[in-house]
PDB file of N, CA and C in Angstrom:
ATOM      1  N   UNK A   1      13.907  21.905  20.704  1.00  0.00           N
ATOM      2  CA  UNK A   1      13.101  20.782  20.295  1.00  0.00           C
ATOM      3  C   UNK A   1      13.899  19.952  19.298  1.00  0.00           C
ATOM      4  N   UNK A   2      13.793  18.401  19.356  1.00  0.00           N
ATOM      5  CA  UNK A   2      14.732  17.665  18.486  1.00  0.00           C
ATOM      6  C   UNK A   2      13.631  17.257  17.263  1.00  0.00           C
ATOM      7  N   UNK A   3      13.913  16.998  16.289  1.00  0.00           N
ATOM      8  CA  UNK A   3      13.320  16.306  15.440  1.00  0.00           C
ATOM      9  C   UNK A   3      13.951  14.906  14.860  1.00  0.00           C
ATOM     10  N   UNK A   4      13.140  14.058  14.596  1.00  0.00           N
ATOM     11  CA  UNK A   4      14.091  12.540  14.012  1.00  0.00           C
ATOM     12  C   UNK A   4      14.392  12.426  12.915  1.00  0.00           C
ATOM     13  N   UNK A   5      15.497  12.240  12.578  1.00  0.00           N
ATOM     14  CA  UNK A   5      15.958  12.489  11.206  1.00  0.00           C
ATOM     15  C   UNK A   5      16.426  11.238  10.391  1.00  0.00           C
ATOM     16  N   UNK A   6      15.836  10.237  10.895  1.00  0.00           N
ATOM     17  CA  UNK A   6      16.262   8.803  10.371  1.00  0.00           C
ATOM     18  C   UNK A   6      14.440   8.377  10.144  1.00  0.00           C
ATOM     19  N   UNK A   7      13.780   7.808   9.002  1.00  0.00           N
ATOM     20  CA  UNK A   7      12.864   6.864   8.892  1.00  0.00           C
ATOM     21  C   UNK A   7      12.962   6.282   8.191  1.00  0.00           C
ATOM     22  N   UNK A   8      12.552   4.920   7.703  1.00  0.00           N
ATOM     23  CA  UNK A   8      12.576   3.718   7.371  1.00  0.00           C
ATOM     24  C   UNK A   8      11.448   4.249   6.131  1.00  0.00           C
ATOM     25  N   UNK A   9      12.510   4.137   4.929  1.00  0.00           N
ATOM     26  CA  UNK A   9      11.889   4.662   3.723  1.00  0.00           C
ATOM     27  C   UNK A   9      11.001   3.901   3.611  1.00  0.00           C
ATOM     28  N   UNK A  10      11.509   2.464   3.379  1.00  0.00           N
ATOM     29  CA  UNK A  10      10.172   1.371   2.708  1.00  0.00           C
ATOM     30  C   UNK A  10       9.018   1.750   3.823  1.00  0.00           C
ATOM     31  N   UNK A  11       8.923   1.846   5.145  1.00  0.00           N
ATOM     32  CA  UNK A  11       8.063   1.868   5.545  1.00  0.00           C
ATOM     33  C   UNK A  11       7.045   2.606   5.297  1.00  0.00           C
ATOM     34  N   UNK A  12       7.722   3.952   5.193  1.00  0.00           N
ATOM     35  CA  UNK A  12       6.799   4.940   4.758  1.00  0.00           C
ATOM     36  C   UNK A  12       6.331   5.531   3.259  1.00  0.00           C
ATOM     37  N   UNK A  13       7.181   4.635   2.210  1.00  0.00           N
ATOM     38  CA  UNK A  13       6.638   4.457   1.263  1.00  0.00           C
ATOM     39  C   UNK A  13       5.544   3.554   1.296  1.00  0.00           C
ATOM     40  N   UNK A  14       5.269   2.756   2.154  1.00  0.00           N
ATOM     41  CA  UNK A  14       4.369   1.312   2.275  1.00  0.00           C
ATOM     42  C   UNK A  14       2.648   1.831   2.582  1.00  0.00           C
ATOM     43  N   UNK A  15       3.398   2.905   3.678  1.00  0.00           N
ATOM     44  CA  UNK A  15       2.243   3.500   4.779  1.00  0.00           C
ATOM     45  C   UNK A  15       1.928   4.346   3.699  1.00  0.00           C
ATOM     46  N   UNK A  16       2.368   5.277   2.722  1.00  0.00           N
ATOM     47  CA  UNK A  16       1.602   6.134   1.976  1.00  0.00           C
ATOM     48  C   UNK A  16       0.789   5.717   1.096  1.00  0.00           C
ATOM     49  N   UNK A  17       0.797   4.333   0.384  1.00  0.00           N
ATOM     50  CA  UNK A  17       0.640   3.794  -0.462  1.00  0.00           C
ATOM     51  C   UNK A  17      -0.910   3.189   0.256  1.00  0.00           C
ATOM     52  N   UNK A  18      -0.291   2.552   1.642  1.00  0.00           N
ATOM     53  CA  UNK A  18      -2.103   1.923   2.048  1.00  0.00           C
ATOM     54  C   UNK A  18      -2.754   3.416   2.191  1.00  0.00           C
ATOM     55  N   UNK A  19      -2.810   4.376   2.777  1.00  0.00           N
ATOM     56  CA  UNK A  19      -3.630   5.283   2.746  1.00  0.00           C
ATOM     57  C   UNK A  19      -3.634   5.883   2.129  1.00  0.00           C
ATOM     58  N   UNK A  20      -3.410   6.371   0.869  1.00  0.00           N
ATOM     59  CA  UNK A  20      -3.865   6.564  -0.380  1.00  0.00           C
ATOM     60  C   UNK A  20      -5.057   5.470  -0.937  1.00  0.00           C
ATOM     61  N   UNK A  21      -5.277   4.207  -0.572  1.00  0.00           N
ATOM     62  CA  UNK A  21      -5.761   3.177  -1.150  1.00  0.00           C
ATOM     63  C   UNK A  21      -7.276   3.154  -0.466  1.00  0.00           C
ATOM     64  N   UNK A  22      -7.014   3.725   0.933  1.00  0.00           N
ATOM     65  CA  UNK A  22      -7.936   3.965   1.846  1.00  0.00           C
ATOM     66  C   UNK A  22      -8.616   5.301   2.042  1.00  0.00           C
ATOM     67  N   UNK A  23      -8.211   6.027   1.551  1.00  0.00           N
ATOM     68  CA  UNK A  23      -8.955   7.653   1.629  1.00  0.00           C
ATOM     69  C   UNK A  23     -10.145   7.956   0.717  1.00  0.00           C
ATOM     70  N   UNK A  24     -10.417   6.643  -0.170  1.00  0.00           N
ATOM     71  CA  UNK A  24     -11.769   6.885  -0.642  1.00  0.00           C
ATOM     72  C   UNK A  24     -13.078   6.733   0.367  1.00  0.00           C
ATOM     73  N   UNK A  25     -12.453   5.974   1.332  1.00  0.00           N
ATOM     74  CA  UNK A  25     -13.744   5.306   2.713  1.00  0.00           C
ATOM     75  C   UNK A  25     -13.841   6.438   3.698  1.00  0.00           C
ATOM     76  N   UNK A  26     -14.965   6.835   3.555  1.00  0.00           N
ATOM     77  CA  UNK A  26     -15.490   8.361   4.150  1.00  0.00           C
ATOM     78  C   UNK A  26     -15.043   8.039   5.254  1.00  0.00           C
ATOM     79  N   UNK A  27     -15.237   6.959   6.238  1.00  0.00           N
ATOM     80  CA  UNK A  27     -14.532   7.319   7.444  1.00  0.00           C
ATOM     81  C   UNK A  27     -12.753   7.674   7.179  1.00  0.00           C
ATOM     82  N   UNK A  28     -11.858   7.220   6.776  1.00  0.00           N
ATOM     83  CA  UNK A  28     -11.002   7.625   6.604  1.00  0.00           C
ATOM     84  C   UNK A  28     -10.419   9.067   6.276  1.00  0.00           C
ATOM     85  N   UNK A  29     -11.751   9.779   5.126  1.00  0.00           N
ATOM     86  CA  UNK A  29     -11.644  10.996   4.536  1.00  0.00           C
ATOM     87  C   UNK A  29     -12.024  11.807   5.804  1.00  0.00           C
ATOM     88  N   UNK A  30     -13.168  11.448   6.613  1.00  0.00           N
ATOM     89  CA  UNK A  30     -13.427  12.711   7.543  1.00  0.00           C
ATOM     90  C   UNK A  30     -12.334  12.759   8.627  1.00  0.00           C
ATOM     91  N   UNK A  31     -11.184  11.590   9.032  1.00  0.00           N
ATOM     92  CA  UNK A  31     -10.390  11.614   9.730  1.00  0.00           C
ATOM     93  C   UNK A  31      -9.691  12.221   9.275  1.00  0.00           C
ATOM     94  N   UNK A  32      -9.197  12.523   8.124  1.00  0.00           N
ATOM     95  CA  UNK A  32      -8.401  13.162   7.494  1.00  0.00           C
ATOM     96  C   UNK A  32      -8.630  14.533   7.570  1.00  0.00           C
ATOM     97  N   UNK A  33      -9.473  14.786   6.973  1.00  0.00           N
ATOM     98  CA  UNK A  33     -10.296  16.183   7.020  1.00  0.00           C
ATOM     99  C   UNK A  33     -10.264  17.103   8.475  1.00  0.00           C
ATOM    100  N   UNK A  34     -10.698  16.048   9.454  1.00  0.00           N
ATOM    101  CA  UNK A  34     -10.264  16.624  10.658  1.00  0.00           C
ATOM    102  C   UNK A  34      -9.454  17.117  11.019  1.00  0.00           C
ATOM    103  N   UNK A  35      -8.216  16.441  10.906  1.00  0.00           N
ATOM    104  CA  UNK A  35      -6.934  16.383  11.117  1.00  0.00           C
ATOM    105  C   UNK A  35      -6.467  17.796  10.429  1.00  0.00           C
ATOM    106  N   UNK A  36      -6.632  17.896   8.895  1.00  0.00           N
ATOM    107  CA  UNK A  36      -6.629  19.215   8.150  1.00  0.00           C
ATOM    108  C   UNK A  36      -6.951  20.473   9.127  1.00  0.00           C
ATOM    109  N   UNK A  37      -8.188  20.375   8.797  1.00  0.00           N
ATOM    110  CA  UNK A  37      -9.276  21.854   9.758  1.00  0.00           C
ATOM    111  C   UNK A  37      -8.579  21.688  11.373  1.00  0.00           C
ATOM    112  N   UNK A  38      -7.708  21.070  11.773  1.00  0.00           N
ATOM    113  CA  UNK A  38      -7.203  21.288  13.323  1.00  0.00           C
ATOM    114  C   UNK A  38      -5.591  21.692  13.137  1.00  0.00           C
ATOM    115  N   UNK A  39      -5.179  22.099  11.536  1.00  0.00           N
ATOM    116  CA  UNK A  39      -4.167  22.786  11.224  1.00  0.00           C
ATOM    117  C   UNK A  39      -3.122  22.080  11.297  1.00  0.00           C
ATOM    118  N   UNK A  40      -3.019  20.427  10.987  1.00  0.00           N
ATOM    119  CA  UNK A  40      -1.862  19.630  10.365  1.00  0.00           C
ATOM    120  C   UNK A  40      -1.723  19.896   8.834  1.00  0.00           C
ATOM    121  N   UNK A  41      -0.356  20.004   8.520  1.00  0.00           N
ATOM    122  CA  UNK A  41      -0.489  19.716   7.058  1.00  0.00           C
ATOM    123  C   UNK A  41      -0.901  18.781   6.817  1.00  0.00           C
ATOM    124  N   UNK A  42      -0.573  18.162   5.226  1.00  0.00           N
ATOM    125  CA  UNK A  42      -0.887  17.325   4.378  1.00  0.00           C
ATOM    126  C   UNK A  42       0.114  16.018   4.928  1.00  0.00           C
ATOM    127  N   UNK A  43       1.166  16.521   5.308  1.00  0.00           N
ATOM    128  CA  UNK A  43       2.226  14.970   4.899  1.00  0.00           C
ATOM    129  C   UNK A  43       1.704  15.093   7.029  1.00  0.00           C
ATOM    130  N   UNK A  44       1.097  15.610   8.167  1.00  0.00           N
ATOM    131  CA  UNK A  44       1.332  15.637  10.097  1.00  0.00           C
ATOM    132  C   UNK A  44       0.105  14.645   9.509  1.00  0.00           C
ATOM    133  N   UNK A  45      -1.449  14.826   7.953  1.00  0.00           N
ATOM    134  CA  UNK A  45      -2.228  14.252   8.576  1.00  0.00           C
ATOM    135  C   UNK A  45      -2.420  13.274   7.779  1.00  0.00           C
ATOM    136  N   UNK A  46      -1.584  12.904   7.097  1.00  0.00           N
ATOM    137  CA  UNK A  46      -0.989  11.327   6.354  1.00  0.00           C
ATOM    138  C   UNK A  46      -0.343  10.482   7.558  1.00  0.00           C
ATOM    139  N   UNK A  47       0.544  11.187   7.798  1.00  0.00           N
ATOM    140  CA  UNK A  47       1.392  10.371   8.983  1.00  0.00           C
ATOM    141  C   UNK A  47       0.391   9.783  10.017  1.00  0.00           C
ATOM    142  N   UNK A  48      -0.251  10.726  10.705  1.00  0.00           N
ATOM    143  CA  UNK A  48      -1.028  10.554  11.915  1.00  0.00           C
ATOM    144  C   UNK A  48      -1.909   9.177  11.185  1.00  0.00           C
ATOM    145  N   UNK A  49      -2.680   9.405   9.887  1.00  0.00           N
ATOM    146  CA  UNK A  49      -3.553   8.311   9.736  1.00  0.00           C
ATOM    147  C   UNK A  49      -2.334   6.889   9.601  1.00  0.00           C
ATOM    148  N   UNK A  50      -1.185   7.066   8.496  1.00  0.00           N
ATOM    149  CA  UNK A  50      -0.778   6.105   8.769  1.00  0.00           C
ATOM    150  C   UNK A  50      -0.190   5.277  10.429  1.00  0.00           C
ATOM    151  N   UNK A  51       0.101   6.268  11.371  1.00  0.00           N
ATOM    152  CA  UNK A  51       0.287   5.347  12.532  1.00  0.00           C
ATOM    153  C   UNK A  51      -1.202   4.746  13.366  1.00  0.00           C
ATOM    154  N   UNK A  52      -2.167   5.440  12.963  1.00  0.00           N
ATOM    155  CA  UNK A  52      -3.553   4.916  13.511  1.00  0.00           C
ATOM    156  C   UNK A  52      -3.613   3.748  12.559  1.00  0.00           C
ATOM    157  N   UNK A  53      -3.542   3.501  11.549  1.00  0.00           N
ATOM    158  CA  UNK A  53      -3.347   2.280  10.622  1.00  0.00           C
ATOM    159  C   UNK A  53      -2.690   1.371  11.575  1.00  0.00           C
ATOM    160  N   UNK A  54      -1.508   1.799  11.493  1.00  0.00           N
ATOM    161  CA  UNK A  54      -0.393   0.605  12.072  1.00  0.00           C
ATOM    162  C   UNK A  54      -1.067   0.117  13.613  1.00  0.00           C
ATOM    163  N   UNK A  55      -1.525   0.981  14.625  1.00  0.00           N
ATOM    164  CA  UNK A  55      -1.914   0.708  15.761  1.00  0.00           C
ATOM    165  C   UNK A  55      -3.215  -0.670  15.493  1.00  0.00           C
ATOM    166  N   UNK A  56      -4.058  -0.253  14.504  1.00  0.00           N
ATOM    167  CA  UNK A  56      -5.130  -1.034  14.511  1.00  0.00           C
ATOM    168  C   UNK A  56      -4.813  -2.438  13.814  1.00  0.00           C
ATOM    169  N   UNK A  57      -3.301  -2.156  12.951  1.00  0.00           N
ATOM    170  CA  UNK A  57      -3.032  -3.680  12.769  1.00  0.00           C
ATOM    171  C   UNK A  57      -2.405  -4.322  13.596  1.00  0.00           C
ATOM    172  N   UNK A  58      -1.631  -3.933  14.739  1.00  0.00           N
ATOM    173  CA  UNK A  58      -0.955  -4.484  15.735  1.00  0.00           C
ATOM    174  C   UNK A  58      -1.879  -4.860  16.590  1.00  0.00           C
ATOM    175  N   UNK A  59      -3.330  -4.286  16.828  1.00  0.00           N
ATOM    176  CA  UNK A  59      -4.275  -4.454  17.644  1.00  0.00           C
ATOM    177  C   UNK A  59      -5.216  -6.036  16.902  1.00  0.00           C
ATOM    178  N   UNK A  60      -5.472  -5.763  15.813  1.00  0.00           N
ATOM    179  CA  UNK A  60      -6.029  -7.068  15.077  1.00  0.00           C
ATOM    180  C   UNK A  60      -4.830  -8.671  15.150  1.00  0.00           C
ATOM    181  N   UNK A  61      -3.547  -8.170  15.224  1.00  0.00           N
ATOM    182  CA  UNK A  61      -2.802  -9.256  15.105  1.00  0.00           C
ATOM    183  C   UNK A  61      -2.972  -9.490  16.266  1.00  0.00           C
ATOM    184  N   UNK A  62      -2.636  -8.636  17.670  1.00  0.00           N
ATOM    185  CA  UNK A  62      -2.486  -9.675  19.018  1.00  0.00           C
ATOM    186  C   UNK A  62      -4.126  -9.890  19.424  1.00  0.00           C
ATOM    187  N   UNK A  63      -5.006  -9.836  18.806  1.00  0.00           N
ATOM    188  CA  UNK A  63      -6.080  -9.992  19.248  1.00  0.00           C
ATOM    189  C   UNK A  63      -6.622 -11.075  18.472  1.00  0.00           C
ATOM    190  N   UNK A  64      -6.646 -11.602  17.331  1.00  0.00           N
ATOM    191  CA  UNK A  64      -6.994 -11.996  16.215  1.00  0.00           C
ATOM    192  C   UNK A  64      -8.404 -11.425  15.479  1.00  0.00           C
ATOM    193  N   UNK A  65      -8.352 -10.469  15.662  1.00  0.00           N
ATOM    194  CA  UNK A  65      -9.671  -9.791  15.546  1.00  0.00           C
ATOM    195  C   UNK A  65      -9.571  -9.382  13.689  1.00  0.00           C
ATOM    196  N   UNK A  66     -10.631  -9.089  13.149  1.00  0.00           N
ATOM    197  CA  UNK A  66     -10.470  -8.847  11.739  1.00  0.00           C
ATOM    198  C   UNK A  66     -11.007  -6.879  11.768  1.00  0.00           C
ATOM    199  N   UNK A  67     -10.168  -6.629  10.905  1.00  0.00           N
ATOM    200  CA  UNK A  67     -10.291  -5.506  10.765  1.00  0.00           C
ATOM    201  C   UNK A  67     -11.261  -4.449  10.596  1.00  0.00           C
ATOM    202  N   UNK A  68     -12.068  -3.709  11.173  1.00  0.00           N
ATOM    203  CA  UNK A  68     -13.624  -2.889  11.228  1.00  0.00           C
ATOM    204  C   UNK A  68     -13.460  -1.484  10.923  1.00  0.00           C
ATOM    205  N   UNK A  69     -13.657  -0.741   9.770  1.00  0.00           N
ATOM    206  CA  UNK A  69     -13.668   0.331   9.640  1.00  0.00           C
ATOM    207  C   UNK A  69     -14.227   0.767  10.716  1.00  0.00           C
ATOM    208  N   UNK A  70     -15.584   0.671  10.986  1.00  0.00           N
ATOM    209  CA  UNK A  70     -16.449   1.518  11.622  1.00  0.00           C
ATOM    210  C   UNK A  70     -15.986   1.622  13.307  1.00  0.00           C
ATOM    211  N   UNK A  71     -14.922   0.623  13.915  1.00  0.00           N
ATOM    212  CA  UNK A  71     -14.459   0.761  15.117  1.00  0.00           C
ATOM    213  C   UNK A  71     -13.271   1.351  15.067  1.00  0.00           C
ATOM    214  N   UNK A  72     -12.442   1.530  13.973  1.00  0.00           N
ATOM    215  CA  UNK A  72     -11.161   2.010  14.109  1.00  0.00           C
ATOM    216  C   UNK A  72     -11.454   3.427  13.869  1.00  0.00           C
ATOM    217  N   UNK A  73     -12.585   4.035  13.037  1.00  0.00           N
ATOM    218  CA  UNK A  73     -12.678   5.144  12.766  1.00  0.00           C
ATOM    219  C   UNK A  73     -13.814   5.422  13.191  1.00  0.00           C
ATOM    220  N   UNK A  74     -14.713   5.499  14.164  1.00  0.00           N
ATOM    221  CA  UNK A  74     -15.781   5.554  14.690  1.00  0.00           C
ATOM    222  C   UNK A  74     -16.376   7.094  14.266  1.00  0.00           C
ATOM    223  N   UNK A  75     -17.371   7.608  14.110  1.00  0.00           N
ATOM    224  CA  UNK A  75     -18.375   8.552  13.922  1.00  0.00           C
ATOM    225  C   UNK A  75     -18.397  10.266  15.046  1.00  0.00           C
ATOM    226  N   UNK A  76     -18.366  10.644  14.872  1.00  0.00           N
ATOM    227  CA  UNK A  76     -18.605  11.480  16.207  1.00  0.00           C
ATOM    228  C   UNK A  76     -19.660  11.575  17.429  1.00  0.00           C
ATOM    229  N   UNK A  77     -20.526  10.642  16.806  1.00  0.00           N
ATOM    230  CA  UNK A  77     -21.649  10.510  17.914  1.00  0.00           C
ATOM    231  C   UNK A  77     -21.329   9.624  18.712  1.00  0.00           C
ATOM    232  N   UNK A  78     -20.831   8.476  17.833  1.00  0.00           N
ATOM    233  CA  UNK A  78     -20.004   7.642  18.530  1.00  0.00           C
ATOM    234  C   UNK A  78     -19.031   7.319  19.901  1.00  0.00           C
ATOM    235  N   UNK A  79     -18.412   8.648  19.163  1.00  0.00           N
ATOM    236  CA  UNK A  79     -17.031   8.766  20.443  1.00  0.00           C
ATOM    237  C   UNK A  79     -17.572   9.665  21.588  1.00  0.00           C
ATOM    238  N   UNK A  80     -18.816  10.637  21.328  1.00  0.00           N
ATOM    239  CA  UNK A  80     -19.397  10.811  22.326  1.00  0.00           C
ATOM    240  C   UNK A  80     -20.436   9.986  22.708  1.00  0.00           C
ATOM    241  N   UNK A  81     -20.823   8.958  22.798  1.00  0.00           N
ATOM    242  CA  UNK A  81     -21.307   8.211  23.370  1.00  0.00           C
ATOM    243  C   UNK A  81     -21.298   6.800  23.173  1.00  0.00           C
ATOM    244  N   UNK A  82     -20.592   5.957  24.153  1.00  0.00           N
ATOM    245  CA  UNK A  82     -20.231   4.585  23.749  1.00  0.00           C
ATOM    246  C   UNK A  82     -21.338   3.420  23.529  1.00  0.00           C
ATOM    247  N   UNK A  83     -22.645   4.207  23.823  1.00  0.00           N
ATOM    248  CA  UNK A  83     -23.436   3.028  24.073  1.00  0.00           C
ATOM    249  C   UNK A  83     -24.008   2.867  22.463  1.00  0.00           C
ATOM    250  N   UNK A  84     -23.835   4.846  21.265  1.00  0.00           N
ATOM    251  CA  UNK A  84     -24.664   4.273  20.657  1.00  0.00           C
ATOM    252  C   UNK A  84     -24.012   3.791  19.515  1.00  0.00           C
ATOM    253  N   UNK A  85     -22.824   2.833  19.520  1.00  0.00           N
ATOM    254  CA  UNK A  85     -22.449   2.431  18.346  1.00  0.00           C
ATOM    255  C   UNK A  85     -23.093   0.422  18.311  1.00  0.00           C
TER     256      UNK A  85
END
């Protein structure tokens, strides 16, 4: 198995910094939390939130859409069922 051994410091100094800023917003915390209890560390379930970050801003820019907690991090009832959000 290879691992990547090159990342783009500023970036990920950037990315730690927004989600730190963001982990007070319960949806964020229970994503997190999840991520924990499914046996990522600390830095697999930082990362993971920061690239779900990045996805949802690349998604707001080509869309022009403004940014929605409650769709980027949706609920669990939610994701099992699309009708009831």
């Amino acid at each position: 198995m290879h691992h990547r051994k090159v990342k783009n410091q500023r970036l990920a100094a950037a990315g730690y910094v927004w989600i730190f800023g963001a982990l007070p917003s319960p949806q964020v915390k229970r994503h997190y939390d999840r991520r924990r209890a499914a046996g990522d560390k600390h830095t697999a379930a930082m990362r993971n939130l920061f690239n779900r970050f990045l996805g949802c801003l690349y998604h707001c820019l080509q869309t022009g859409q403004t940014f929605d907690i409650d769709k980027a991090f949706p609920t669990h009832a939610a994701q099992l069922d699309p009708l009831a959000a």
